[in-house]
PDB file of N, CA and C in Angstrom:
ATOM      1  N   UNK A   1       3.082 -31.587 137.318  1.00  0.00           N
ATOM      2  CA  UNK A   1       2.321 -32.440 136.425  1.00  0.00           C
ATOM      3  C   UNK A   1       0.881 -32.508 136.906  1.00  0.00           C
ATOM      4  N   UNK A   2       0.116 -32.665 135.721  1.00  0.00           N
ATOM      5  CA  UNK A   2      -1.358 -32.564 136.359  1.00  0.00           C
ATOM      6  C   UNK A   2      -2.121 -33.802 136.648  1.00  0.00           C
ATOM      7  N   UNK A   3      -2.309 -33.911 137.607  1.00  0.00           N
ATOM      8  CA  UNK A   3      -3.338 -35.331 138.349  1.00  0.00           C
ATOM      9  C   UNK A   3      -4.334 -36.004 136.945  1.00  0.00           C
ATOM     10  N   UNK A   4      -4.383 -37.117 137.219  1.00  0.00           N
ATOM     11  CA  UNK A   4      -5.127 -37.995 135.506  1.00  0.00           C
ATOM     12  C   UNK A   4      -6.283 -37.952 135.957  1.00  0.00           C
ATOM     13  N   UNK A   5      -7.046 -38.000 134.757  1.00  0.00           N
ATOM     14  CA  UNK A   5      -8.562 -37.859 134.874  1.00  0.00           C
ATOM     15  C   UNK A   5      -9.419 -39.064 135.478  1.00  0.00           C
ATOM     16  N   UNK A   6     -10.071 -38.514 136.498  1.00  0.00           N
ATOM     17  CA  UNK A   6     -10.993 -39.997 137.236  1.00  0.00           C
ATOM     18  C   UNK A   6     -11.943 -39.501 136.907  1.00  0.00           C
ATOM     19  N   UNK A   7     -12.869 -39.003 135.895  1.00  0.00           N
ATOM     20  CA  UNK A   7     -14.437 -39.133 135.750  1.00  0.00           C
ATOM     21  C   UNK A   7     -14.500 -39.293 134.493  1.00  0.00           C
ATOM     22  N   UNK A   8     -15.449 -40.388 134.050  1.00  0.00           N
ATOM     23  CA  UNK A   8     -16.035 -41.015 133.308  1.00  0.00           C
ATOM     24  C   UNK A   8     -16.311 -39.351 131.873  1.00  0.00           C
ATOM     25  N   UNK A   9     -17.318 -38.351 131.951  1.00  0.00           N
ATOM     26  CA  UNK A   9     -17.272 -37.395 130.996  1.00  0.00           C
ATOM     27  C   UNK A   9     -15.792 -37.013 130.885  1.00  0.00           C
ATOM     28  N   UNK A  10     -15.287 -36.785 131.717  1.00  0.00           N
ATOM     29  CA  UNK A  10     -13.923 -35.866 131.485  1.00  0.00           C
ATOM     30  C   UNK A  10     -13.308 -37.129 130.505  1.00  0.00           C
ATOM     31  N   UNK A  11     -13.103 -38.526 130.610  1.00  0.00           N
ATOM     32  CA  UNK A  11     -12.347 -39.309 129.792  1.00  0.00           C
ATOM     33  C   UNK A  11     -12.996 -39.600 128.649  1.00  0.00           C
ATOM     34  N   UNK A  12     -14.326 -39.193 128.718  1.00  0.00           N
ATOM     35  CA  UNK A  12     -14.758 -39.612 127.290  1.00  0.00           C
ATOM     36  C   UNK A  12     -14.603 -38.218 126.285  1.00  0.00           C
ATOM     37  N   UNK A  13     -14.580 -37.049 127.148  1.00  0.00           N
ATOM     38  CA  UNK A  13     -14.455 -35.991 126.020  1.00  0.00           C
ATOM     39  C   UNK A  13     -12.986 -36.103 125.542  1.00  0.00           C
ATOM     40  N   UNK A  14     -11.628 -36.325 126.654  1.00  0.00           N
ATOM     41  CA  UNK A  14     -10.598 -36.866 126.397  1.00  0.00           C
ATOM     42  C   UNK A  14     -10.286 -37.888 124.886  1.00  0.00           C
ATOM     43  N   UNK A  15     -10.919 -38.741 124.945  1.00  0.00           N
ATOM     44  CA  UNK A  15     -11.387 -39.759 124.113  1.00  0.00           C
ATOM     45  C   UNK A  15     -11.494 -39.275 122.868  1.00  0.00           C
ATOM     46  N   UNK A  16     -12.947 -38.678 123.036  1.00  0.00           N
ATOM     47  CA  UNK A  16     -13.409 -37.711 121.479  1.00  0.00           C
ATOM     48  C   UNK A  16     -12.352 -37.207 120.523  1.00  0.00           C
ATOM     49  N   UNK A  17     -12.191 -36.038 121.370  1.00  0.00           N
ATOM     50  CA  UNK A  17     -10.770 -35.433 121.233  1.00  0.00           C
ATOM     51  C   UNK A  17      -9.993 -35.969 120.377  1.00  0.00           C
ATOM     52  N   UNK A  18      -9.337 -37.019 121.065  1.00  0.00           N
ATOM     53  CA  UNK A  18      -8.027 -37.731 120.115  1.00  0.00           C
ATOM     54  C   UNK A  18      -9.056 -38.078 118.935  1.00  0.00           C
ATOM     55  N   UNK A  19      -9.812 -38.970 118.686  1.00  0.00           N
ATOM     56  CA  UNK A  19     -10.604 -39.963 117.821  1.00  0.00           C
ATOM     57  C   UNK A  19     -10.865 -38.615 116.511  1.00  0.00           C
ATOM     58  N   UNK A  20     -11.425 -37.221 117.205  1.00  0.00           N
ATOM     59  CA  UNK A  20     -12.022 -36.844 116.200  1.00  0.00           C
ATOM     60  C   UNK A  20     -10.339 -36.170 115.329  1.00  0.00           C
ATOM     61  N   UNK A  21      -9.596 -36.070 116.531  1.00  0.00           N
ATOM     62  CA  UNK A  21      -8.028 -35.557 115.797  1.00  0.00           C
ATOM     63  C   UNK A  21      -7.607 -36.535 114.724  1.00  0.00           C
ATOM     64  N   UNK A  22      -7.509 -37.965 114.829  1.00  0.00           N
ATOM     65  CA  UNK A  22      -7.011 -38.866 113.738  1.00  0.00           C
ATOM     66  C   UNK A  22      -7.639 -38.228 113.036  1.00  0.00           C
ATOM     67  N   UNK A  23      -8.945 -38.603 112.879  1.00  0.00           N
ATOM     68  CA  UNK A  23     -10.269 -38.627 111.579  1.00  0.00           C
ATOM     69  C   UNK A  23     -10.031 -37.195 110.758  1.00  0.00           C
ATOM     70  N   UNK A  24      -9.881 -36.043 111.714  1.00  0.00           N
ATOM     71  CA  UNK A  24      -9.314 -34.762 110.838  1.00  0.00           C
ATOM     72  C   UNK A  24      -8.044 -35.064 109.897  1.00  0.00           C
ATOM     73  N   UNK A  25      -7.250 -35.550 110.487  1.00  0.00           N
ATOM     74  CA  UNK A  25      -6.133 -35.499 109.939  1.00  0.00           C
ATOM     75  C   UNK A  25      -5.970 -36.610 108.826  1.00  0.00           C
ATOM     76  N   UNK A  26      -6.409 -37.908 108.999  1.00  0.00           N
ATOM     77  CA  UNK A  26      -6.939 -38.678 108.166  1.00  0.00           C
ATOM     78  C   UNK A  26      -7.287 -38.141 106.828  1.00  0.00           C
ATOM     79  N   UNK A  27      -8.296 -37.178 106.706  1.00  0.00           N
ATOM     80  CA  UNK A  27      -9.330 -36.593 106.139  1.00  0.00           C
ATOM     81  C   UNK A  27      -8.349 -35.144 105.586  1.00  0.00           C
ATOM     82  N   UNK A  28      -7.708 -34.939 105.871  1.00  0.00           N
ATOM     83  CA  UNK A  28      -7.087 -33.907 105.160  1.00  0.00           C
ATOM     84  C   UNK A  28      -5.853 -34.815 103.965  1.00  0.00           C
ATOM     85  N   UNK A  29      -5.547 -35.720 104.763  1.00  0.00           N
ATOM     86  CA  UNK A  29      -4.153 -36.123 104.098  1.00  0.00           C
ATOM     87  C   UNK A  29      -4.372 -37.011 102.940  1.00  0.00           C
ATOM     88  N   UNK A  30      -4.532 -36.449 102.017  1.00  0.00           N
ATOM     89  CA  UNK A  30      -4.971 -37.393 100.561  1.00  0.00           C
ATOM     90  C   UNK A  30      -3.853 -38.075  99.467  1.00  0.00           C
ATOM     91  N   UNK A  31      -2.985 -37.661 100.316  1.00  0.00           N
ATOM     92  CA  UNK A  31      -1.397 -38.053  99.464  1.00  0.00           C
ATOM     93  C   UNK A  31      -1.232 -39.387  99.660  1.00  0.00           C
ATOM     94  N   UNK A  32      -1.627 -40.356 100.429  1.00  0.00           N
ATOM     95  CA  UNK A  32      -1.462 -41.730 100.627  1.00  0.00           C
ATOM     96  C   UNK A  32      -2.985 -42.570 100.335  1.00  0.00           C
ATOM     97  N   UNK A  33      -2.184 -43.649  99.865  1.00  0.00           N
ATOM     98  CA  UNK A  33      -3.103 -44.787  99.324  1.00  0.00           C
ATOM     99  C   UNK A  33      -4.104 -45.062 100.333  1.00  0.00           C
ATOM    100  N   UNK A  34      -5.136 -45.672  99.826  1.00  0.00           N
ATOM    101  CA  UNK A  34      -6.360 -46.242 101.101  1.00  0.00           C
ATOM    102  C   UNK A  34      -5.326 -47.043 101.756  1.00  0.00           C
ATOM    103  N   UNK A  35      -4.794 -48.095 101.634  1.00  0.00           N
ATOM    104  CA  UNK A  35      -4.249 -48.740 102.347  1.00  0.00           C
ATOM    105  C   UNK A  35      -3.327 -48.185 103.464  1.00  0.00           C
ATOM    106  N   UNK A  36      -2.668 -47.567 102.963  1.00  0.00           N
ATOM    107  CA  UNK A  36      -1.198 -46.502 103.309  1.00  0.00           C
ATOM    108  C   UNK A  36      -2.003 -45.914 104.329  1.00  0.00           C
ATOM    109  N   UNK A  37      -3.167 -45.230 103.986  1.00  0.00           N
ATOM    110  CA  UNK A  37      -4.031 -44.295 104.878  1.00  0.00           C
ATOM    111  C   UNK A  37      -4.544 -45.678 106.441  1.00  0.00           C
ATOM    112  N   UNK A  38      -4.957 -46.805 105.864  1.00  0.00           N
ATOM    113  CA  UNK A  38      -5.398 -46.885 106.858  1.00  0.00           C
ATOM    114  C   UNK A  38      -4.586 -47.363 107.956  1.00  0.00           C
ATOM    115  N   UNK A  39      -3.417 -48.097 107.391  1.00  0.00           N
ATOM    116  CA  UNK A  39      -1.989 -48.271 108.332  1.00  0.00           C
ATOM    117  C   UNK A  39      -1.817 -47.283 109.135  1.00  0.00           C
ATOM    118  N   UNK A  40      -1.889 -45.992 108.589  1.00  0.00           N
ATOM    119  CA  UNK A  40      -1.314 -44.723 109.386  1.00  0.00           C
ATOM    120  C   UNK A  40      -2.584 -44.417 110.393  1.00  0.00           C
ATOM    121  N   UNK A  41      -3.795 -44.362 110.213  1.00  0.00           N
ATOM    122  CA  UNK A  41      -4.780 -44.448 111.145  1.00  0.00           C
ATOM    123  C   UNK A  41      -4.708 -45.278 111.985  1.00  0.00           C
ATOM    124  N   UNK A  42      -4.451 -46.548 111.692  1.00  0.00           N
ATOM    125  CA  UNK A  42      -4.092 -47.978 113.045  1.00  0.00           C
ATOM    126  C   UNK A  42      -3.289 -47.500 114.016  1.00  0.00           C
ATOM    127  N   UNK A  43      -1.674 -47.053 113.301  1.00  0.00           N
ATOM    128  CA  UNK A  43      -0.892 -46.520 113.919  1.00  0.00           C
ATOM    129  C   UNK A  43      -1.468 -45.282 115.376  1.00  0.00           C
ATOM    130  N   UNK A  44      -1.907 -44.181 114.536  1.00  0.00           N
ATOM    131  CA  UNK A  44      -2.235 -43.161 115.249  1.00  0.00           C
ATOM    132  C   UNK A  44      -2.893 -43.498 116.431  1.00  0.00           C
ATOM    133  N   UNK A  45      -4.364 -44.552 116.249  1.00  0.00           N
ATOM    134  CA  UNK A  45      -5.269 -45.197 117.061  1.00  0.00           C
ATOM    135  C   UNK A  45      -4.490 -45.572 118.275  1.00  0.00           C
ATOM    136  N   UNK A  46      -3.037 -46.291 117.651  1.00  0.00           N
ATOM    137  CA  UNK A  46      -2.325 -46.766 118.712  1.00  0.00           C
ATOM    138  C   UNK A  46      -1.982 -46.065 119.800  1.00  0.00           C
ATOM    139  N   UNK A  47      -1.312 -45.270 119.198  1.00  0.00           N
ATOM    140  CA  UNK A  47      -0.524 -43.963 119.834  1.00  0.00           C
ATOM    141  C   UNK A  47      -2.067 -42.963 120.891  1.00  0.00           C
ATOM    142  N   UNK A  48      -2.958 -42.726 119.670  1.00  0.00           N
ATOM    143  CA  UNK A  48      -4.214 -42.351 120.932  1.00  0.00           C
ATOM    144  C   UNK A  48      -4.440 -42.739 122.198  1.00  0.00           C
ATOM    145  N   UNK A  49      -4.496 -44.146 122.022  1.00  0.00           N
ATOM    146  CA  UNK A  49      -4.536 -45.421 123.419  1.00  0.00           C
ATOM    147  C   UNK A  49      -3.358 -45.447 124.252  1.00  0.00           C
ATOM    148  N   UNK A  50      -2.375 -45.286 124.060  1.00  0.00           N
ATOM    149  CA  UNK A  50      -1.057 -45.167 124.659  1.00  0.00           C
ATOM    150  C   UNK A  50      -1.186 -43.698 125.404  1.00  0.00           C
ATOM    151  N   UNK A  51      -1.645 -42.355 125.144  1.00  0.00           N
ATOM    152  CA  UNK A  51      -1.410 -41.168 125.602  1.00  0.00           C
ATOM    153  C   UNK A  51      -3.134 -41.672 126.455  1.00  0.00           C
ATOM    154  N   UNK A  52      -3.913 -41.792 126.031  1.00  0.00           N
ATOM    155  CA  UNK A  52      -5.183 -42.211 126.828  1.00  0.00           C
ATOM    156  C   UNK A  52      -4.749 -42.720 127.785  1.00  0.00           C
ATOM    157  N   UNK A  53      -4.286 -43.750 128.191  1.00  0.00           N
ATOM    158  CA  UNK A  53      -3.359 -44.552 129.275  1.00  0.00           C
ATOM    159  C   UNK A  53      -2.860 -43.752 130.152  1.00  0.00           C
ATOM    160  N   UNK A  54      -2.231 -42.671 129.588  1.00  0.00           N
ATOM    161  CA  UNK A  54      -1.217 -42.127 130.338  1.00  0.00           C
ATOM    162  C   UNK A  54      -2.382 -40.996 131.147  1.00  0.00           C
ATOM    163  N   UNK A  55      -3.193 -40.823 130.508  1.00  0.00           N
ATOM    164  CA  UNK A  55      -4.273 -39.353 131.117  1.00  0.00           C
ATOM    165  C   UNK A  55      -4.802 -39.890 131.867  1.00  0.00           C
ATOM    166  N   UNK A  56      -5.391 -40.746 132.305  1.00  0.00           N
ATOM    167  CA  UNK A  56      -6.331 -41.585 133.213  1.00  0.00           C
ATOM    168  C   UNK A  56      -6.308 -42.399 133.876  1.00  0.00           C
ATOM    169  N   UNK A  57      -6.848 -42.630 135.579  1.00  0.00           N
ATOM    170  CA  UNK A  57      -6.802 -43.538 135.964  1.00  0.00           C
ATOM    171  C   UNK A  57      -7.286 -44.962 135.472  1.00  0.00           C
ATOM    172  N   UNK A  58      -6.523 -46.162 136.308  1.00  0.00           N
ATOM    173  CA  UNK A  58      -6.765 -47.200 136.198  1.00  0.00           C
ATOM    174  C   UNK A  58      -8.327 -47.410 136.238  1.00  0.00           C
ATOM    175  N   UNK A  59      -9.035 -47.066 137.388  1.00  0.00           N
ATOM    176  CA  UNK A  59     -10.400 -47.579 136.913  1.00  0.00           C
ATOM    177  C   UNK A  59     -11.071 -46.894 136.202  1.00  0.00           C
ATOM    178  N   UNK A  60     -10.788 -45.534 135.505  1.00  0.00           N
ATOM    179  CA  UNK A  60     -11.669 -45.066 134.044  1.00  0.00           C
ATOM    180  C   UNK A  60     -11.071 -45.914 133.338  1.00  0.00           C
ATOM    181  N   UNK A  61      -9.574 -46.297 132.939  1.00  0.00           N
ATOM    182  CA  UNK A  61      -9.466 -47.056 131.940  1.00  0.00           C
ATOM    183  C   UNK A  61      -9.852 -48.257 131.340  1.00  0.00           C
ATOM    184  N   UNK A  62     -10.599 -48.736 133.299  1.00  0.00           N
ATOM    185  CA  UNK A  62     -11.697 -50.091 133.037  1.00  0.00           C
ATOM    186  C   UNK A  62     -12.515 -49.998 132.519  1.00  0.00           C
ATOM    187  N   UNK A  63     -13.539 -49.015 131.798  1.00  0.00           N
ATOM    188  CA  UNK A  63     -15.001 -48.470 131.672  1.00  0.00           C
ATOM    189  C   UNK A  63     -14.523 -49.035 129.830  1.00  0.00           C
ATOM    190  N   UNK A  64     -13.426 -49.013 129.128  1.00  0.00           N
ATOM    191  CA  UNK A  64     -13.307 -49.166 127.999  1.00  0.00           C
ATOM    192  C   UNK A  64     -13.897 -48.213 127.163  1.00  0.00           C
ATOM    193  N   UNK A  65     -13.443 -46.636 127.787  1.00  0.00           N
ATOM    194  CA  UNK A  65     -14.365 -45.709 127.019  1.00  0.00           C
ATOM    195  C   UNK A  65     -13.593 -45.487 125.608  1.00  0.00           C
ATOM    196  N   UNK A  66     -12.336 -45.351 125.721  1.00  0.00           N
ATOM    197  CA  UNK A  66     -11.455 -45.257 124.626  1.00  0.00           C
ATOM    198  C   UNK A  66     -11.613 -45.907 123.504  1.00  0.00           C
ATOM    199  N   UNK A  67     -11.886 -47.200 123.640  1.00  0.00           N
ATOM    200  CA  UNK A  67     -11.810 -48.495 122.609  1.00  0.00           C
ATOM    201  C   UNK A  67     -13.690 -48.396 122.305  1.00  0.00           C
ATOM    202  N   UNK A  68     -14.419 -47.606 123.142  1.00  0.00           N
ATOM    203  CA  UNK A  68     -15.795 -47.364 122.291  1.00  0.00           C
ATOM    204  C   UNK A  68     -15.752 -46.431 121.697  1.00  0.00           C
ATOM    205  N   UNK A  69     -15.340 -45.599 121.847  1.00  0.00           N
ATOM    206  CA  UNK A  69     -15.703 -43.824 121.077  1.00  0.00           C
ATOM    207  C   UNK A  69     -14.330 -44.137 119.724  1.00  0.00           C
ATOM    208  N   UNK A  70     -13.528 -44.999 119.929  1.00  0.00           N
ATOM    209  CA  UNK A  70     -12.616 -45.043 118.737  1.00  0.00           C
ATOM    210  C   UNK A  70     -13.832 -45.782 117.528  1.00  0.00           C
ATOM    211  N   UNK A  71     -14.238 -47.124 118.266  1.00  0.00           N
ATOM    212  CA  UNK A  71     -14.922 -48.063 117.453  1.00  0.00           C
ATOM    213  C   UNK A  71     -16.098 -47.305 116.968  1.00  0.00           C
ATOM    214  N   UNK A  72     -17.197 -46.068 117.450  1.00  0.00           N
ATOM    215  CA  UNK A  72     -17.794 -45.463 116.985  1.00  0.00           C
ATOM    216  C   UNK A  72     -17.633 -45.147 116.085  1.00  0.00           C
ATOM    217  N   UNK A  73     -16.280 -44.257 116.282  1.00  0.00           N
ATOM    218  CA  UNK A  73     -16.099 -42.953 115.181  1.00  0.00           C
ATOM    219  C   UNK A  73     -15.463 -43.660 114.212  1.00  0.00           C
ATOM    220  N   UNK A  74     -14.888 -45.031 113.940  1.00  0.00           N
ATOM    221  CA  UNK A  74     -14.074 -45.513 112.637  1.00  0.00           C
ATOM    222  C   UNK A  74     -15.242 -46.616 112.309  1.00  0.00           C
ATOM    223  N   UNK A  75     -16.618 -46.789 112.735  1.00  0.00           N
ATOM    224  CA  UNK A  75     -17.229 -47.821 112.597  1.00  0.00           C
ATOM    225  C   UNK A  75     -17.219 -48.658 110.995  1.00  0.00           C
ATOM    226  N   UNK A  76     -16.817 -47.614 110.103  1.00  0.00           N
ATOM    227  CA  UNK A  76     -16.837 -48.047 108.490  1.00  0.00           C
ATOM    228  C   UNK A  76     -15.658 -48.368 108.331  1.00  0.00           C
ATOM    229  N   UNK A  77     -14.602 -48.204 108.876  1.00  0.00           N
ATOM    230  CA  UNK A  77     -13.081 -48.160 108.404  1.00  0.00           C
ATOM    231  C   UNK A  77     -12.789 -49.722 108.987  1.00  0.00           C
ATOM    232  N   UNK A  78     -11.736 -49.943 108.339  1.00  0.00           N
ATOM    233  CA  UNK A  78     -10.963 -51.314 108.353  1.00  0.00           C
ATOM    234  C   UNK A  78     -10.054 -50.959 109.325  1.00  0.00           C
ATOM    235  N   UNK A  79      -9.754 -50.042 109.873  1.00  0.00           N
ATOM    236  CA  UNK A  79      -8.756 -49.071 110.466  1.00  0.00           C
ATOM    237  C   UNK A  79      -9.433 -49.424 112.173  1.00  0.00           C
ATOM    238  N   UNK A  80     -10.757 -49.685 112.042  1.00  0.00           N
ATOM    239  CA  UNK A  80     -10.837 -49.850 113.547  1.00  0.00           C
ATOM    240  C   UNK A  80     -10.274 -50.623 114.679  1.00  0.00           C
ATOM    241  N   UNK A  81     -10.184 -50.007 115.723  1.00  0.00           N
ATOM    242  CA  UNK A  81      -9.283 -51.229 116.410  1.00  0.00           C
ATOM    243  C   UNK A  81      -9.700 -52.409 117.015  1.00  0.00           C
ATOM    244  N   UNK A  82      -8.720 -53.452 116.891  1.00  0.00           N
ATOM    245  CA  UNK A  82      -9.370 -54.691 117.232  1.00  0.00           C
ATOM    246  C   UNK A  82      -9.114 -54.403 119.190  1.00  0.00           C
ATOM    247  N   UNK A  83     -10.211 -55.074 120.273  1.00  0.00           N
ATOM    248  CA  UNK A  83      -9.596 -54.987 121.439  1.00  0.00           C
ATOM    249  C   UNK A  83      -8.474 -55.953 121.833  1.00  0.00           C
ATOM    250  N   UNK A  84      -7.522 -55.182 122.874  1.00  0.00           N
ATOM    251  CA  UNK A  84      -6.251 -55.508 123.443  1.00  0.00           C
ATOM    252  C   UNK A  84      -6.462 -56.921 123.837  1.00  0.00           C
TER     253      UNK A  84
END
């Protein structure tokens, strides 16, 4: 298994990553309602933060890079996450 990320760039490109993966997938999937859509984005967000957790140490996970680069990239959406 591979050692979790302790530097600040490495967790924020980490970060990106997932954030810009919802938003693709988001963005392709037009079969569900705004609402429907944004449930399933909350969801995902969740699940992002949960595997984020798992990639990184405890003190990158203090820096709250995750819960900024999410709140960036959904800044218009209702979908953004509220903090833990």
């Amino acid at each position: 298994m591979s050692s979790k990320i302790d530097s600040t760039p490495r967790a924020t490109r980490l970060a990106q990553t997932i954030a810009s993966d919802i938003a693709a997938y988001a963005q392709a999937d037009t079969s569900l309602s705004s609402e429907a859509q944004r449930e399933q984005i909350k969801q995902q967000i969740q699940e992002g933060r949960e595997f984020f957790r798992s990639r990184v140490t405890p003190e990158v996970l203090s820096h709250g890079i995750y819960e900024e680069v999410v709140r960036s990239k959904f800044a218009t959406s209702s979908a953004a996450p509220q903090p833990d």
